[in-house]
PDB file of N, CA and C in Angstrom:
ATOM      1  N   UNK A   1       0.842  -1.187   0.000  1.00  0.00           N
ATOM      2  CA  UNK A   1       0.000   0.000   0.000  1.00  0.00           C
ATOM      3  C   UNK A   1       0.878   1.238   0.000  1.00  0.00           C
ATOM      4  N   UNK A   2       0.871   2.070  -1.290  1.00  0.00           N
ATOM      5  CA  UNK A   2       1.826   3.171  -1.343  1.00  0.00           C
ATOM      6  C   UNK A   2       0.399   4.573  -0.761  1.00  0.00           C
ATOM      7  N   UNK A   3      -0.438   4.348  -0.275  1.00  0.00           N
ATOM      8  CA  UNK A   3      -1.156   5.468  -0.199  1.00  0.00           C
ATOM      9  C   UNK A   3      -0.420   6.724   0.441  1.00  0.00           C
ATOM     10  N   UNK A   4       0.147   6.215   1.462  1.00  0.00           N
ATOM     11  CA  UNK A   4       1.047   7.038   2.141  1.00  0.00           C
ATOM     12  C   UNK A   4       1.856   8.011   1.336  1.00  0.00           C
ATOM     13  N   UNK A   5       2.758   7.109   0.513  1.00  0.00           N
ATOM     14  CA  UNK A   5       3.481   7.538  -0.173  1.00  0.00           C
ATOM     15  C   UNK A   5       3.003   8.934  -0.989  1.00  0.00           C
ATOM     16  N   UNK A   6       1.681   8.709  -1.772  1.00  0.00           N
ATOM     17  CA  UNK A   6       1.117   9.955  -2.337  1.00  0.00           C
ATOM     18  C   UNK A   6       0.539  11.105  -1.485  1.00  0.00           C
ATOM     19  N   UNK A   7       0.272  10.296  -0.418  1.00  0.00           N
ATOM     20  CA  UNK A   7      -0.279  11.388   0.620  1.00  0.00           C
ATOM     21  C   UNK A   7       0.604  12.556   1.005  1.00  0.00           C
ATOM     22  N   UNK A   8       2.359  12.080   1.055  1.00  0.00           N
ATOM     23  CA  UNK A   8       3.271  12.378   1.714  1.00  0.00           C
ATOM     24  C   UNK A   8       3.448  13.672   0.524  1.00  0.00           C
ATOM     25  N   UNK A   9       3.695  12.894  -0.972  1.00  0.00           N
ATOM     26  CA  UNK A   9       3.676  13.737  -2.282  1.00  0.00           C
ATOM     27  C   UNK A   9       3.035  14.812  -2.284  1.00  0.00           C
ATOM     28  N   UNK A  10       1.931  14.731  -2.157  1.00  0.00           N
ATOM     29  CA  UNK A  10       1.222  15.561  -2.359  1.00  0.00           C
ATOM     30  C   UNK A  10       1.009  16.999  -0.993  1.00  0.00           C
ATOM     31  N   UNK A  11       1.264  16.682  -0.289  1.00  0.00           N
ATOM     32  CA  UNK A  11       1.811  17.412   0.836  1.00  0.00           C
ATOM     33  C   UNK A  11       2.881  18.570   0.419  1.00  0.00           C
ATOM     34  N   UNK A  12       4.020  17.859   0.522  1.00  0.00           N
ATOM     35  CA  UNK A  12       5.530  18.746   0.105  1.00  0.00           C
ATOM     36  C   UNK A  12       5.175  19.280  -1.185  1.00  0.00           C
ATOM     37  N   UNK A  13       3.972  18.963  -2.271  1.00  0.00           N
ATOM     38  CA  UNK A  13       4.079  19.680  -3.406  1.00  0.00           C
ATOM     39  C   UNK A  13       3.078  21.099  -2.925  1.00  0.00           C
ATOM     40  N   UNK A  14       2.253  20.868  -2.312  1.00  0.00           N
ATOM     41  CA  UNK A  14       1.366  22.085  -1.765  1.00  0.00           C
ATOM     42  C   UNK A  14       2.332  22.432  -0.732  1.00  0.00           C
ATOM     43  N   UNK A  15       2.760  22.637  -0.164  1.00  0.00           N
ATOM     44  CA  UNK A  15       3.878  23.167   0.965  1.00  0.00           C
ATOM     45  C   UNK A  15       5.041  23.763  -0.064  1.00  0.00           C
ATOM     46  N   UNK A  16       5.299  23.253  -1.542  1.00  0.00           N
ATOM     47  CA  UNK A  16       6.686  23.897  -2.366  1.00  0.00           C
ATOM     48  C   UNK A  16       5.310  25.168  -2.532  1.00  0.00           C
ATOM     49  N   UNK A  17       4.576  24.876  -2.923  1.00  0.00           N
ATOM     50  CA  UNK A  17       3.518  26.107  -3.895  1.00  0.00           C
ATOM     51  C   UNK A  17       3.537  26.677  -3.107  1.00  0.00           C
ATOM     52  N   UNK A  18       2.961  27.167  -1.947  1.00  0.00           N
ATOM     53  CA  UNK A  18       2.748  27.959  -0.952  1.00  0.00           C
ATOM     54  C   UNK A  18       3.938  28.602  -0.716  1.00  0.00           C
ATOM     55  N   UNK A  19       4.863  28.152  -0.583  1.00  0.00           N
ATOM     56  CA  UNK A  19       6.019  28.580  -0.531  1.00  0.00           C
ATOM     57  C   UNK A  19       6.484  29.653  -1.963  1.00  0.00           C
ATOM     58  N   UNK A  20       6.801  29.089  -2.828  1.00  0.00           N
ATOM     59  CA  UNK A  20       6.529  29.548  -4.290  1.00  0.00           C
ATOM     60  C   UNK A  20       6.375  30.761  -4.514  1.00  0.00           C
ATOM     61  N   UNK A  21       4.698  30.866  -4.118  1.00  0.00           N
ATOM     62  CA  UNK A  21       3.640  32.002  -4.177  1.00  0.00           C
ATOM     63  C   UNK A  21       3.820  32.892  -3.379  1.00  0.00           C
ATOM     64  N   UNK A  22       4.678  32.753  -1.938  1.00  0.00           N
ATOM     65  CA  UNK A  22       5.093  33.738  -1.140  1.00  0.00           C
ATOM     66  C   UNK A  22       6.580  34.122  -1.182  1.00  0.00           C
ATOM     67  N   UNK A  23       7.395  33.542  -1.766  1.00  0.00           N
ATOM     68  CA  UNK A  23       9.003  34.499  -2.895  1.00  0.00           C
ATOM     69  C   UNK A  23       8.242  35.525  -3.309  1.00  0.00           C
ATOM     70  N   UNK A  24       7.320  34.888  -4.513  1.00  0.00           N
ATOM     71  CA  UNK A  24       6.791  35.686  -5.303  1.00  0.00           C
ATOM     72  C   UNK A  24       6.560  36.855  -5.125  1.00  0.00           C
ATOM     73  N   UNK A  25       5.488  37.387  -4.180  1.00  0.00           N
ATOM     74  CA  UNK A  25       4.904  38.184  -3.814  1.00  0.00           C
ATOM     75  C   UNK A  25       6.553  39.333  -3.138  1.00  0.00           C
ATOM     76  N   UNK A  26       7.531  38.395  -2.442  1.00  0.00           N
ATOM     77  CA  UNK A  26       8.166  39.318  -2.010  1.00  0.00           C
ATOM     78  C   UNK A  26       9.324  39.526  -2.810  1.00  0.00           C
ATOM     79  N   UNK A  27       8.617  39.405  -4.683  1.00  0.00           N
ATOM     80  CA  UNK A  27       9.691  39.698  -5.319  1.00  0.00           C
ATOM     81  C   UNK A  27      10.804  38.582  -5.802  1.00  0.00           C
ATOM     82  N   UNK A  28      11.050  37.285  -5.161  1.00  0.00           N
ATOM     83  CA  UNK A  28      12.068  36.486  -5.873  1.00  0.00           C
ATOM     84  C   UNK A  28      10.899  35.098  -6.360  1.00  0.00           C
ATOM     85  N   UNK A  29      11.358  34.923  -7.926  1.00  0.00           N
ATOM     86  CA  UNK A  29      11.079  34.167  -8.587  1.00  0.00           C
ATOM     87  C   UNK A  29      11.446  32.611  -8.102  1.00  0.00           C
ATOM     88  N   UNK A  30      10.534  31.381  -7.819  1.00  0.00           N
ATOM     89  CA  UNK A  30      11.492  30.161  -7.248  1.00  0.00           C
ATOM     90  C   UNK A  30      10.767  28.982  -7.464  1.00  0.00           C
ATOM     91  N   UNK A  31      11.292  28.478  -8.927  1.00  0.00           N
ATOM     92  CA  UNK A  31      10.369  27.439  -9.720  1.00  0.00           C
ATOM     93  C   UNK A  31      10.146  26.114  -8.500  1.00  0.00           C
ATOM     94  N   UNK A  32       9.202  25.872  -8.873  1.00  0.00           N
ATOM     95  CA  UNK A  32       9.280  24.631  -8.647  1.00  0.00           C
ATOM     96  C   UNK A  32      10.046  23.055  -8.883  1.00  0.00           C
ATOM     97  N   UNK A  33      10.666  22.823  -7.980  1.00  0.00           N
ATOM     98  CA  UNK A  33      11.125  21.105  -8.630  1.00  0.00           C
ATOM     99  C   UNK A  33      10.735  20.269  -9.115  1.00  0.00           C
ATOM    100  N   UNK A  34      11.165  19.136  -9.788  1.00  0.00           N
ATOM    101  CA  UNK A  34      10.844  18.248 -10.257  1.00  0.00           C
ATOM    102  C   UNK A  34      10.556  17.300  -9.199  1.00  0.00           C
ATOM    103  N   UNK A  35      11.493  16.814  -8.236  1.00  0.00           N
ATOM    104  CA  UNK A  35      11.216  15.853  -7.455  1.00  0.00           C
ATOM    105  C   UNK A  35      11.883  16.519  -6.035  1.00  0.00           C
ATOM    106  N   UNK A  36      11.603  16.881  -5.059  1.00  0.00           N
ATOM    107  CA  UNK A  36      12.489  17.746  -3.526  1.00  0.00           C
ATOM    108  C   UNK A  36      11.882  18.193  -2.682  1.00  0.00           C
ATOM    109  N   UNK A  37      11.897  18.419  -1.651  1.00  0.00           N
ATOM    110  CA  UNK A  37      10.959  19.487  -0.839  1.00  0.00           C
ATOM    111  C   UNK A  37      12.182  20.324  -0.315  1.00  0.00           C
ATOM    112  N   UNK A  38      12.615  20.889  -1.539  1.00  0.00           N
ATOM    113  CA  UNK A  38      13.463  22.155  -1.486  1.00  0.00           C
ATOM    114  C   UNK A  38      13.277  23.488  -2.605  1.00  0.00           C
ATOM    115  N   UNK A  39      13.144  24.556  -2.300  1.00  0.00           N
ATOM    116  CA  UNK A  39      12.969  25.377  -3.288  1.00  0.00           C
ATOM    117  C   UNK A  39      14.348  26.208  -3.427  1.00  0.00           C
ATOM    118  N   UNK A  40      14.544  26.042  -4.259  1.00  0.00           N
ATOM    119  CA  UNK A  40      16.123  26.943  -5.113  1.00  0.00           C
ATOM    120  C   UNK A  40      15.533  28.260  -5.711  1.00  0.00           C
ATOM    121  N   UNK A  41      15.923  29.137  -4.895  1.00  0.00           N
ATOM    122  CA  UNK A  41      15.415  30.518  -5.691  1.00  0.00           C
ATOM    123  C   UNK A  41      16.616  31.431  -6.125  1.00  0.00           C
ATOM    124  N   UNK A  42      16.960  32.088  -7.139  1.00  0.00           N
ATOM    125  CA  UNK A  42      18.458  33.195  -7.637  1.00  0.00           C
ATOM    126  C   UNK A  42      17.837  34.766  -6.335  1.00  0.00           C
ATOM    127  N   UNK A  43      18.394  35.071  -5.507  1.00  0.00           N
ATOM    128  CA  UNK A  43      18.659  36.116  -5.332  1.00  0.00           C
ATOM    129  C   UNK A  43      18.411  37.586  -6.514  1.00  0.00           C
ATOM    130  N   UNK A  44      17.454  38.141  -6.310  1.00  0.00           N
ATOM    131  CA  UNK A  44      17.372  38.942  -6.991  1.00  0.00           C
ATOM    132  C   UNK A  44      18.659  39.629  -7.615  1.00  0.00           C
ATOM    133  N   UNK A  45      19.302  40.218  -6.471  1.00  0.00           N
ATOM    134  CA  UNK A  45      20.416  41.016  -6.837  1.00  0.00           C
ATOM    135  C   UNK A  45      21.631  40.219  -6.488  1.00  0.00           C
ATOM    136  N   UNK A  46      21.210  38.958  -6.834  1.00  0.00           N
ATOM    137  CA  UNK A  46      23.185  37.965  -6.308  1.00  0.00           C
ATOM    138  C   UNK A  46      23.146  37.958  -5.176  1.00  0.00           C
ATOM    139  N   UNK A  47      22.586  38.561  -4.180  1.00  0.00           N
ATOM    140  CA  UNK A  47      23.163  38.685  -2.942  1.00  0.00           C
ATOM    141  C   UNK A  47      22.520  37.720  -2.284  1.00  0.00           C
ATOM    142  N   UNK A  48      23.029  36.177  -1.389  1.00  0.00           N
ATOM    143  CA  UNK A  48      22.069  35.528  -1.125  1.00  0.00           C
ATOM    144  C   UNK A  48      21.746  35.767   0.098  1.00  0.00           C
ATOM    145  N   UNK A  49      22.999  36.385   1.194  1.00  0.00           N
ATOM    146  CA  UNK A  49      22.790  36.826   2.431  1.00  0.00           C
ATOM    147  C   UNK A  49      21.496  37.619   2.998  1.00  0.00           C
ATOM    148  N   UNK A  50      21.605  38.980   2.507  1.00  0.00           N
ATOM    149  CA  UNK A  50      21.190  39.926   1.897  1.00  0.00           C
ATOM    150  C   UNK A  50      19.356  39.327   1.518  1.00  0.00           C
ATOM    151  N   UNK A  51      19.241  38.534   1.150  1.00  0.00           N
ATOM    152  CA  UNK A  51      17.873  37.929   0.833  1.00  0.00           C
ATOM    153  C   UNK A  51      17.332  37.534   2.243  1.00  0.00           C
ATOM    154  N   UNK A  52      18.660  36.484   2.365  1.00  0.00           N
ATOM    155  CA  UNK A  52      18.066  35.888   3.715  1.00  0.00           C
ATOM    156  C   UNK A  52      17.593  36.254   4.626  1.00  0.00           C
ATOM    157  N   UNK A  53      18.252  37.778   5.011  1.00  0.00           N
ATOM    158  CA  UNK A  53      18.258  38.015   5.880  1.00  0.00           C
ATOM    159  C   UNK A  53      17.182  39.100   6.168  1.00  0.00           C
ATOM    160  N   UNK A  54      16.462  39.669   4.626  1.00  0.00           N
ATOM    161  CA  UNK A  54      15.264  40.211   4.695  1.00  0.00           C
ATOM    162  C   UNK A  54      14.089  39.168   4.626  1.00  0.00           C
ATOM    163  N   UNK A  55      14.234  37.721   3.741  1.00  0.00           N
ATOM    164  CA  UNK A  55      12.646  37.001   4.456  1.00  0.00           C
ATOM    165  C   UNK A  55      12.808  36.834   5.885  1.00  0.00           C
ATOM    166  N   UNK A  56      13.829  36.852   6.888  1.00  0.00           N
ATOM    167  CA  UNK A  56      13.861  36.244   7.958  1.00  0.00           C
ATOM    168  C   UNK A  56      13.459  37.498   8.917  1.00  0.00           C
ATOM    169  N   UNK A  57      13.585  39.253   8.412  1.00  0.00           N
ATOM    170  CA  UNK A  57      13.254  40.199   9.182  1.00  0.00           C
ATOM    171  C   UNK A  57      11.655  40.473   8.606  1.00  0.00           C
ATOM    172  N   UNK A  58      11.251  39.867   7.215  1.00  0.00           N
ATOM    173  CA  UNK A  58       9.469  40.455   6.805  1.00  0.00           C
ATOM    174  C   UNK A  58       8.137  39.067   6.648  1.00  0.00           C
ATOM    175  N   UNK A  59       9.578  37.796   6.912  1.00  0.00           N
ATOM    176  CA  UNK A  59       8.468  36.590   6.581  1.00  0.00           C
ATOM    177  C   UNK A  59       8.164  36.003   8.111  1.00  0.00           C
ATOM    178  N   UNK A  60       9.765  36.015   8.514  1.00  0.00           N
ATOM    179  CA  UNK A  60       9.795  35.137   9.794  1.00  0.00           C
ATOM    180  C   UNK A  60      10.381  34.257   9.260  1.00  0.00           C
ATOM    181  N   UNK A  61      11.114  33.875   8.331  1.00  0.00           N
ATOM    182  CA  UNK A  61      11.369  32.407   7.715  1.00  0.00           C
ATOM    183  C   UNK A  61      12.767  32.372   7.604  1.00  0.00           C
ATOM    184  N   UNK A  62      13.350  31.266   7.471  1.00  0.00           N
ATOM    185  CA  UNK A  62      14.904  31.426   7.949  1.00  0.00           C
ATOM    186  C   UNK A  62      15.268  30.448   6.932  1.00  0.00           C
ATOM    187  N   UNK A  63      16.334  30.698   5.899  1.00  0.00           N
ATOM    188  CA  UNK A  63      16.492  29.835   4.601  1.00  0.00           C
ATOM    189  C   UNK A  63      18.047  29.927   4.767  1.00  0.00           C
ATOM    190  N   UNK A  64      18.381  29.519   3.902  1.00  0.00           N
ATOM    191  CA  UNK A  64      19.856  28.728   3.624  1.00  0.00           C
ATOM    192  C   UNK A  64      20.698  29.747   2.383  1.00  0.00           C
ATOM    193  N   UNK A  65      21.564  30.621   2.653  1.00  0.00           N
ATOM    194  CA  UNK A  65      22.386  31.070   1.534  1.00  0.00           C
ATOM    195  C   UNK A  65      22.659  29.570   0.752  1.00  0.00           C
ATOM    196  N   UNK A  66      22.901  30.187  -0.450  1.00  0.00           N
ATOM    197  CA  UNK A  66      23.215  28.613  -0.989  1.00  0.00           C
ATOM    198  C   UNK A  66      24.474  28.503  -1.158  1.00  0.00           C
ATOM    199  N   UNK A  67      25.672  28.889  -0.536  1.00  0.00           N
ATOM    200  CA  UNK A  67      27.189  29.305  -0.841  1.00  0.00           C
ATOM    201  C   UNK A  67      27.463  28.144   0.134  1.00  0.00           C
ATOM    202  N   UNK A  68      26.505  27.378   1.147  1.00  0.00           N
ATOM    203  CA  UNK A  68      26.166  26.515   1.997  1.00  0.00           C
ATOM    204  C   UNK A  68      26.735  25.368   1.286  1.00  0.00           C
ATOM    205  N   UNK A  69      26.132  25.476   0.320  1.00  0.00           N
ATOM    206  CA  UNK A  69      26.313  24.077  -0.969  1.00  0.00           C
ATOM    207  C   UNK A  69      27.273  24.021  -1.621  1.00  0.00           C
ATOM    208  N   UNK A  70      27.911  24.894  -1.741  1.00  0.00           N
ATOM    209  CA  UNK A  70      28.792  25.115  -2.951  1.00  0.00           C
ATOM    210  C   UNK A  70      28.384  26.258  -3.390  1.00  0.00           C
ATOM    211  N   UNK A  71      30.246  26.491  -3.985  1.00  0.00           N
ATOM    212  CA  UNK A  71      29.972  27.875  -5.110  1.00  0.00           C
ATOM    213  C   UNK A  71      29.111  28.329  -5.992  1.00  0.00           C
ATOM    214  N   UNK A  72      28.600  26.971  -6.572  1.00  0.00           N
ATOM    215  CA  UNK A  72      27.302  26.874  -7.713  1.00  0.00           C
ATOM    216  C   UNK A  72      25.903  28.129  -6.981  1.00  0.00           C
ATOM    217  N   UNK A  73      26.001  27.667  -6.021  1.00  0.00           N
ATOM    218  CA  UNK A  73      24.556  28.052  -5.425  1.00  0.00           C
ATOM    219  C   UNK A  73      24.974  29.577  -4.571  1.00  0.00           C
ATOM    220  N   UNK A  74      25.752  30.220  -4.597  1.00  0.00           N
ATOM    221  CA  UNK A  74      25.642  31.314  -4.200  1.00  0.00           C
ATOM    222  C   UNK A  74      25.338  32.527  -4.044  1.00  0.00           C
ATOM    223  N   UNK A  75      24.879  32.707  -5.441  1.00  0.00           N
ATOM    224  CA  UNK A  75      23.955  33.635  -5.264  1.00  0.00           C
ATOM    225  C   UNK A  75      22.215  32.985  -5.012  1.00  0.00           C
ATOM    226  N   UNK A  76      21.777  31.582  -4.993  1.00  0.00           N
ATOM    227  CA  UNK A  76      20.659  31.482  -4.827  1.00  0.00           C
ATOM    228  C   UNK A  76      20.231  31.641  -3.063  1.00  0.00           C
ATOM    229  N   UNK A  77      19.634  31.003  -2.877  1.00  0.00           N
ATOM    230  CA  UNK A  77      19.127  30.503  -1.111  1.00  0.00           C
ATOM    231  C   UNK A  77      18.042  29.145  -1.659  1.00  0.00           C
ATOM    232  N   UNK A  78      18.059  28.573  -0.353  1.00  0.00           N
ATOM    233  CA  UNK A  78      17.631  27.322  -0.335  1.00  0.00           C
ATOM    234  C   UNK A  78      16.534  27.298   0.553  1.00  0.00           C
ATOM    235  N   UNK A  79      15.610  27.161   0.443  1.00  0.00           N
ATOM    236  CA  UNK A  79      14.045  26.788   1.518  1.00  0.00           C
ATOM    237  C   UNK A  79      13.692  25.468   1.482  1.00  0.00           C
ATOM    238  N   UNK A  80      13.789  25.119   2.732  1.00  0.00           N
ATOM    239  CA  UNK A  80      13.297  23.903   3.263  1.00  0.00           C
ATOM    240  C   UNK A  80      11.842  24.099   3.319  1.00  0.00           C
ATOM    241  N   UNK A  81      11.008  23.288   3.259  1.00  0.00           N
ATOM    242  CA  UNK A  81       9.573  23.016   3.540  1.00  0.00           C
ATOM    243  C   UNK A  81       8.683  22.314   4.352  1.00  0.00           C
ATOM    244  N   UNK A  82       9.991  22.751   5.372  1.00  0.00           N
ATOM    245  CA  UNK A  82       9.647  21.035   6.154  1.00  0.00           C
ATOM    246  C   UNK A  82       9.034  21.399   7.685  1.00  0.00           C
ATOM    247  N   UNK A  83       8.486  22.692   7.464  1.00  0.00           N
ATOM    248  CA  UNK A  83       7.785  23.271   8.603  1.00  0.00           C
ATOM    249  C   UNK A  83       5.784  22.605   8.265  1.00  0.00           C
ATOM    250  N   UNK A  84       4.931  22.909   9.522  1.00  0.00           N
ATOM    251  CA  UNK A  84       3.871  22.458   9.251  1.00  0.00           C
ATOM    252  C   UNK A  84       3.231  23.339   8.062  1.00  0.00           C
ATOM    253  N   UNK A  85       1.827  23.070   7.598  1.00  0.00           N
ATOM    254  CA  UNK A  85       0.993  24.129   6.891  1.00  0.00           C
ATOM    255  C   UNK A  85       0.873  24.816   7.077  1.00  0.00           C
ATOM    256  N   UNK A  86       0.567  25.561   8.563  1.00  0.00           N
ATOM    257  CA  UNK A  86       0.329  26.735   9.387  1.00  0.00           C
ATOM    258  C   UNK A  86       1.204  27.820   9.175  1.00  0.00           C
ATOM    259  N   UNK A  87       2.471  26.878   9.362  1.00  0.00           N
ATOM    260  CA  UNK A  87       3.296  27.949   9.669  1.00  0.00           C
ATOM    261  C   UNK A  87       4.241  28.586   8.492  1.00  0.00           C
ATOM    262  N   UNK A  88       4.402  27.806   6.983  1.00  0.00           N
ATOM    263  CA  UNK A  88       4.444  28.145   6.606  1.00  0.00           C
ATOM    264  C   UNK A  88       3.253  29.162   5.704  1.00  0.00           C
ATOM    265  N   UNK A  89       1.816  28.622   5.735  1.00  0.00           N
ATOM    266  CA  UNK A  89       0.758  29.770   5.589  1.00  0.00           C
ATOM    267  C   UNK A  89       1.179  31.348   6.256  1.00  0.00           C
ATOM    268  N   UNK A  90       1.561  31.258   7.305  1.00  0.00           N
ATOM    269  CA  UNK A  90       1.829  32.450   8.384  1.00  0.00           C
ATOM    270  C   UNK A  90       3.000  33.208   7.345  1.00  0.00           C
ATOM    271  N   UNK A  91       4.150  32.459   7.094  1.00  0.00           N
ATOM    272  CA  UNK A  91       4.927  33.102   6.428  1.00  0.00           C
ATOM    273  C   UNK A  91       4.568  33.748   5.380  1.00  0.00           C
ATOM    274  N   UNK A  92       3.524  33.004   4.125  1.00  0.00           N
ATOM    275  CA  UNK A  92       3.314  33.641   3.007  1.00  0.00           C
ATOM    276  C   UNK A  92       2.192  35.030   3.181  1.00  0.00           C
ATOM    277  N   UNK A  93       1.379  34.419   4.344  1.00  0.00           N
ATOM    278  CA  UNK A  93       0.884  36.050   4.923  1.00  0.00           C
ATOM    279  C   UNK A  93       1.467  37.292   5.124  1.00  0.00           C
ATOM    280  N   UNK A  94       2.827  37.054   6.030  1.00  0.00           N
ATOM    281  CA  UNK A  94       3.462  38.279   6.433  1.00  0.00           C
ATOM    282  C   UNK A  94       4.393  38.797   5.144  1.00  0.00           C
ATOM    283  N   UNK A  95       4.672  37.791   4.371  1.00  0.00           N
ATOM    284  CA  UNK A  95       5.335  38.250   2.737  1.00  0.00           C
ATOM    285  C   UNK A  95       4.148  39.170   2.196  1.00  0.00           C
ATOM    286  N   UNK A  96       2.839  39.016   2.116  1.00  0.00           N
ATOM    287  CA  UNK A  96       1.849  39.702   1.727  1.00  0.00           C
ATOM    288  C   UNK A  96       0.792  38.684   0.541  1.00  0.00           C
ATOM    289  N   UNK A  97       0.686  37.186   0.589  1.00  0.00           N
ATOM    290  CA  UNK A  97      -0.149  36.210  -0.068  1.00  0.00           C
ATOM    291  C   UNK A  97      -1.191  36.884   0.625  1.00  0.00           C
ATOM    292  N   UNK A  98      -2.841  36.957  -0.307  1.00  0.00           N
ATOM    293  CA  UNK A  98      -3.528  36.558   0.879  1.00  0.00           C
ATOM    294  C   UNK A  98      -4.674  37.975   1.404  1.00  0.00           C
TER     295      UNK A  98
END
């Protein structure tokens, strides 16, 4: 019985969207994956610090420079999704979703 399995899917894919939809709103573009419950977004202006450190003073949300990873990823940031519905809902509120 994989029900789980889709249940689980389908979860982290509404938790990437929500997420998604609240970059958006505060300005950074952050496609969706193919398969992750991680969202890779470019830093508007390169700066990934600098990003971070404004969703974490207007969302509440606390993400990952991606310089974390490697050079590759440094100007992006990295969002985990691995908070409940709520609370990431809360975040895309205070970004301005909503």
């Amino acid at each position: 019985d994989d029900g789980h399995v889709d249940a689980q899917r389908a979860r982290y894919r509404g938790r990437l969207a929500t997420m998604a939809d609240a970059l958006g709103f505060a300005g950074v573009k952050a496609p969706l994956p193919a398969g992750a419950f991680y969202l890779w977004a470019p830093a508007p202006d390169g700066d990934a610090w600098a990003l971070a450190r404004r969703l974490a003073a207007d969302g509440g949300v606390l993400v990952s420079p991606g310089e974390f990873y490697g050079p590759a990823g440094a100007d992006h940031i990295r969002v985990a999704v691995v908070q409940p519905d709520d609370r990431l809902e809360l975040v895309a509120r205070r970004l301005g979703v909503g």
